[in-house]
C-alpha atoms as a PDB file:
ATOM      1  CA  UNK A   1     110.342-122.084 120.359  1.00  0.00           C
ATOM      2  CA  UNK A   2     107.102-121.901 122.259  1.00  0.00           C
ATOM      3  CA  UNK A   3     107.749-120.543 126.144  1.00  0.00           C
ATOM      4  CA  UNK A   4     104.697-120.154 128.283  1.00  0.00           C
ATOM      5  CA  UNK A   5     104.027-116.868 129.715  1.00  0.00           C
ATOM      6  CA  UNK A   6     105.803-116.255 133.305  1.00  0.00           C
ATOM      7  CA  UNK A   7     103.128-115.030 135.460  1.00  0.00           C
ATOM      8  CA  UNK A   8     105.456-114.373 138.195  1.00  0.00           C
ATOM      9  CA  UNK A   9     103.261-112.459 140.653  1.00  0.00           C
ATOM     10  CA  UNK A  10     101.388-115.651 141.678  1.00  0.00           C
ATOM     11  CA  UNK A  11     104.121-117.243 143.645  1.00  0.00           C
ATOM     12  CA  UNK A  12     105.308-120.317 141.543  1.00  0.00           C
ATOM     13  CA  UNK A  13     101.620-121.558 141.185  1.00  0.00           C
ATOM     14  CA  UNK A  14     100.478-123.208 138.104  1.00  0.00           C
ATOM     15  CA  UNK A  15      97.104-122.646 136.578  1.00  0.00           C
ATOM     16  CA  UNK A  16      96.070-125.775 137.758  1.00  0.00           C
ATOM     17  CA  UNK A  17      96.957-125.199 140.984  1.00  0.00           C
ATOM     18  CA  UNK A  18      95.020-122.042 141.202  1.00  0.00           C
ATOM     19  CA  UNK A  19      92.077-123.719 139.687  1.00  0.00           C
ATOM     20  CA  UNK A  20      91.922-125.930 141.791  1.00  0.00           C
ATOM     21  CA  UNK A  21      92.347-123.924 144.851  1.00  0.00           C
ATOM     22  CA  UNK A  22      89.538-121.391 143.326  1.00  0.00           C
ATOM     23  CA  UNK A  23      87.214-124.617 143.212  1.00  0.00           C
ATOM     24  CA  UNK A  24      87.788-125.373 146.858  1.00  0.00           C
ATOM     25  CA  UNK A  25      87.393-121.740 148.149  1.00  0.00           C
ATOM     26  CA  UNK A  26      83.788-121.942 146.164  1.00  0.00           C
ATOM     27  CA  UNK A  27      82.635-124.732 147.722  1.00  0.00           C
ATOM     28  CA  UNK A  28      83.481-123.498 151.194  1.00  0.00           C
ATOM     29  CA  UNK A  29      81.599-120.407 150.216  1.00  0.00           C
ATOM     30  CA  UNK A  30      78.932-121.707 148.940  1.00  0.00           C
ATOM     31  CA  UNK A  31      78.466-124.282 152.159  1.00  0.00           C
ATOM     32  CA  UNK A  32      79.126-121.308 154.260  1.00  0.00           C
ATOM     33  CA  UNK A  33      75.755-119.957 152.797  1.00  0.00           C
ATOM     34  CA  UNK A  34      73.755-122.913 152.756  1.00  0.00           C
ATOM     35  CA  UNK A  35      74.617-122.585 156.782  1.00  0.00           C
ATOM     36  CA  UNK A  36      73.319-119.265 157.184  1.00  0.00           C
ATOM     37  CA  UNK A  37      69.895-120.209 154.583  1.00  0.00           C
ATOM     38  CA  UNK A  38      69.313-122.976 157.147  1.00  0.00           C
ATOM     39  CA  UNK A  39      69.336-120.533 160.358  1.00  0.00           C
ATOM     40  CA  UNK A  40      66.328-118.333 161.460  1.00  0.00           C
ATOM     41  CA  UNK A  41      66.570-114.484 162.282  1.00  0.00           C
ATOM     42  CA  UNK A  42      64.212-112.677 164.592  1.00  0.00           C
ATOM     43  CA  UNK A  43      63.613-108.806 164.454  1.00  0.00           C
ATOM     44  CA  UNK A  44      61.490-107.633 167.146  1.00  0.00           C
ATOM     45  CA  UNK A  45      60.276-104.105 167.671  1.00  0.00           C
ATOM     46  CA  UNK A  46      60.388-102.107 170.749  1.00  0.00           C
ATOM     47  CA  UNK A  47      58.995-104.106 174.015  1.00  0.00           C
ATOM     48  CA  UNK A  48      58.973-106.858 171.465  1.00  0.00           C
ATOM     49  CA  UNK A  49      55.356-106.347 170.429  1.00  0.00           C
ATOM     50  CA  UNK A  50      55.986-107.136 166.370  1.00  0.00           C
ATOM     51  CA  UNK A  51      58.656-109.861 165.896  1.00  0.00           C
ATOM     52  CA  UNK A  52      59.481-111.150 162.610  1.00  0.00           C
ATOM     53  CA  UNK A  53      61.255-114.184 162.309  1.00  0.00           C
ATOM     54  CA  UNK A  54      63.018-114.581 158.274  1.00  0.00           C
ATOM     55  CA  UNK A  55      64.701-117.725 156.890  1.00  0.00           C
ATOM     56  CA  UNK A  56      68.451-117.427 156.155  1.00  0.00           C
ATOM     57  CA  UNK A  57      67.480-116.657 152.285  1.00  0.00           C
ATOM     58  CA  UNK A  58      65.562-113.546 153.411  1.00  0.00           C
ATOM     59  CA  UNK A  59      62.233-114.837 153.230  1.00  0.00           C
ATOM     60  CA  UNK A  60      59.639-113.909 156.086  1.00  0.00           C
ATOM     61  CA  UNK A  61      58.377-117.141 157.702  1.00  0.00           C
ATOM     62  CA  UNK A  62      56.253-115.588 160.306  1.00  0.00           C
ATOM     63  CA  UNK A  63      54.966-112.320 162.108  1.00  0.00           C
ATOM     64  CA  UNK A  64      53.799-111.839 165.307  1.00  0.00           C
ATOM     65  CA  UNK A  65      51.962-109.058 166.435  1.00  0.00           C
ATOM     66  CA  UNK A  66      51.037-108.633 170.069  1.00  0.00           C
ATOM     67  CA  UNK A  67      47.401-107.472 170.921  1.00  0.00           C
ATOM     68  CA  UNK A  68      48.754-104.657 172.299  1.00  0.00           C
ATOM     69  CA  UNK A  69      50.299-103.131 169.425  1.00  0.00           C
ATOM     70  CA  UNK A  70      46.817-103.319 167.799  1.00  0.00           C
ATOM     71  CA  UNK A  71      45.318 -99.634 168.348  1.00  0.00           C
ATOM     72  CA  UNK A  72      42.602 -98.877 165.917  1.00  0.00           C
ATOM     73  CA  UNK A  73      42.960 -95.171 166.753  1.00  0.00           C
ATOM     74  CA  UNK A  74      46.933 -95.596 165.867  1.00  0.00           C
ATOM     75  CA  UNK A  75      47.452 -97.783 163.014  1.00  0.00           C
ATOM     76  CA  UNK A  76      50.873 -95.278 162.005  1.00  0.00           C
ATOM     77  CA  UNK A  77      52.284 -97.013 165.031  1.00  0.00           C
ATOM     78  CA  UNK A  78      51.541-100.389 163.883  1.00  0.00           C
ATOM     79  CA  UNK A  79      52.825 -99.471 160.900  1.00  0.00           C
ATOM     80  CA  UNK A  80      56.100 -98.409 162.216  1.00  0.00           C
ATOM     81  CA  UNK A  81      56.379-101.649 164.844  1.00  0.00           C
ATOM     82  CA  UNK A  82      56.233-104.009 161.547  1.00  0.00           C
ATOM     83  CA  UNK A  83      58.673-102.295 159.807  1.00  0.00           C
ATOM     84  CA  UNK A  84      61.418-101.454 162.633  1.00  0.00           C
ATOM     85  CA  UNK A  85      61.202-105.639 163.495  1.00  0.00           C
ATOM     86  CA  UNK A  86      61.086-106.113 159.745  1.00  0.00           C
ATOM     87  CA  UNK A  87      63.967-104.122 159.104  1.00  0.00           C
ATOM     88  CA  UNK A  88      66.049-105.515 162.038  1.00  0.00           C
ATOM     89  CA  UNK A  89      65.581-109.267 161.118  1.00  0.00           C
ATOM     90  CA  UNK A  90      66.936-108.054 157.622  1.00  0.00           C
ATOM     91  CA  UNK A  91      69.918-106.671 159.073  1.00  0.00           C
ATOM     92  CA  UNK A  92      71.002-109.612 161.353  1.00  0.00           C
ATOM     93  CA  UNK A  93      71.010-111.842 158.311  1.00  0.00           C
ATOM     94  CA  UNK A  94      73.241-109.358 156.277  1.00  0.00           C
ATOM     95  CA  UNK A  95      75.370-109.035 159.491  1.00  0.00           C
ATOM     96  CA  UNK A  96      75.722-112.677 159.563  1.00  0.00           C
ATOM     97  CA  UNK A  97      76.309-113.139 155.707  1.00  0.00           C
ATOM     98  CA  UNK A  98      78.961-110.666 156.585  1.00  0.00           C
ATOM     99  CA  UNK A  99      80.497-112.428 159.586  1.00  0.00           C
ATOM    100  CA  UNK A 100      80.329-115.721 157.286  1.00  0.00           C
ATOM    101  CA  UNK A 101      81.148-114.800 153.843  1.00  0.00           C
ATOM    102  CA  UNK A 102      82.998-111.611 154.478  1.00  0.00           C
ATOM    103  CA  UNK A 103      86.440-112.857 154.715  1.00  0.00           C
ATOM    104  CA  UNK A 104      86.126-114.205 151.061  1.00  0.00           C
ATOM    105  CA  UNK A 105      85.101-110.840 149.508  1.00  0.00           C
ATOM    106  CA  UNK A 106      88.125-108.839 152.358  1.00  0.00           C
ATOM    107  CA  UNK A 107      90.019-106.822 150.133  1.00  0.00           C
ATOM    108  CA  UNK A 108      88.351-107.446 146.516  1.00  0.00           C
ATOM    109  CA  UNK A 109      86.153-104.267 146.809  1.00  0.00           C
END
């Protein structure tokens, strides 16, 4: 007499129930990040004179540097402008990944 297993923590659902609802929750996921790869996020730098502006897949589409970040006496400063707007486009698009996708992954980690 074959019985199947009684996997009684999963509240009555059947396996194909759960598949089923797994393949739904992927596809929302995975529509919730084709939103966010369609969006563009801006960093800018102090008195925005570097701003970056990255696609939703973290890819830098453009940079704009004002003339009067350009100090050929000071290129450390430069330096620094590129990377605080660089830095701060990359964190709004994990911020909004996070806002997005986040209450997927609440609780798993």
């Amino acid at each position: 007499m074959s019985r199947r297993p009684n996997f009684g923590g999963m509240g009555g659902m059947n396996m194909q129930q759960m598949m089923k609802q797994a393949k739904k929750l992927q596809q929302q996921m995975q529509e919730e990040q084709e939103n966010i790869t369609a969006q563009e996020f801006t960093g800018k730098s102090a008195d925005d004179l570097v701003v970056a502006t990255f696609t939703g897949d973290r890819k830098l589409k453009d940079l704009k540097i004002n003339k009067e970040a350009i100090d050929p006496d000071d290129p450390d400063m430069l330096q620094d402008l590129i990377i605080d707007a660089v830095n701060k486009g990359i964190s709004s698009i994990d911020e909004a990944t996070q806002a997005s996708l986040g209450k997927y992954t609440k609780g798993l980690m």
